[in-house]
Protein backbone atom coordinates (compact mmCIF):
# COMPACT_ATOMS: atom_id res chain seq x y z
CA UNK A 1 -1.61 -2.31 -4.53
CA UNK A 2 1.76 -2.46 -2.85
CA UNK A 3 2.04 1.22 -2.61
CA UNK A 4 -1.81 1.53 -1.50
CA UNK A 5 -1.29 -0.70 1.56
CA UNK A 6 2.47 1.29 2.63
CA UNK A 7 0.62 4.51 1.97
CA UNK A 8 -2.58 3.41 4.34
CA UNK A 9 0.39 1.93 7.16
CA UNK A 10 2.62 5.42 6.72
CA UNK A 11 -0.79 7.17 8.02
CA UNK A 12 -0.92 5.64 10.68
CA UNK A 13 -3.86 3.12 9.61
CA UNK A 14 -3.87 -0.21 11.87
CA UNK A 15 -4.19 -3.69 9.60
CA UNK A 16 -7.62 -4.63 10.71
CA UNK A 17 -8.71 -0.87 9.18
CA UNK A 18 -6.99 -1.57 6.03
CA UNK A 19 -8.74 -5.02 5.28
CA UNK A 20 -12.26 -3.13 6.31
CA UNK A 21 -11.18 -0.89 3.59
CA UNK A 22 -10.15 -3.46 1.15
CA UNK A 23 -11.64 -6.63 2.00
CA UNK A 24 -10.32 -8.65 -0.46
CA UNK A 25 -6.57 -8.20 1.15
CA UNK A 26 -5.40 -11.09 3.42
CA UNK A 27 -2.97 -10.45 5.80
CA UNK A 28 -0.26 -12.19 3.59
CA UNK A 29 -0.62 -9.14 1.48
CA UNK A 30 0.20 -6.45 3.82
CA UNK A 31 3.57 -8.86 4.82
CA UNK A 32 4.39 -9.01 0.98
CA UNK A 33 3.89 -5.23 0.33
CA UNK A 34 6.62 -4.50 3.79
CA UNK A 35 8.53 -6.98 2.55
CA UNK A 36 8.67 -5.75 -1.13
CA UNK A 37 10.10 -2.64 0.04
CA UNK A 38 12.82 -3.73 2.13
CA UNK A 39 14.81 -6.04 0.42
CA UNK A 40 17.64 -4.16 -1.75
CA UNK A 41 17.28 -3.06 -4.88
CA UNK A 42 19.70 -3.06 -8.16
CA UNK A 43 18.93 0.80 -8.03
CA UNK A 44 22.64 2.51 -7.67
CA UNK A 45 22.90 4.78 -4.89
CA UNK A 46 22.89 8.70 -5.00
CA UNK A 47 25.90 9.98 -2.75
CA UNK A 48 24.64 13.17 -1.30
C-alpha cells in the first residue's frame, strides 16, 4: 500500500482524494508511507 499512496501523491492527488479513493486509509497512513521512504536505507550506493 506504501507504494499506492506515493504513486497517488507523485500525481499530484491531494490527501482528502486519496482517502475518498481508499477509505479505509487514515491519515497516519499516508505519514507512514512518506516517512517509509525517507529514512536511509542499508542499500549501498551506485556512484555514477
Amino acid at each position: 500500500m506504501v507504494s499506492v499512496i506515493l504513486d497517488n501523491l507523485a500525481a499530484g492527488l491531494s490527501h482528502k482524494e486519496i482517502f475518498e479513493s481508499y477509505p479505509s486509509l487514515k491519515p497516519e497512513d499516508i505519514h507512514a508511507a512518506i516517512a517509509d521512504k525517507t529514512l536511509p536505507t542499508n542499500e549501498p550506493r551506485i556512484a555514477r
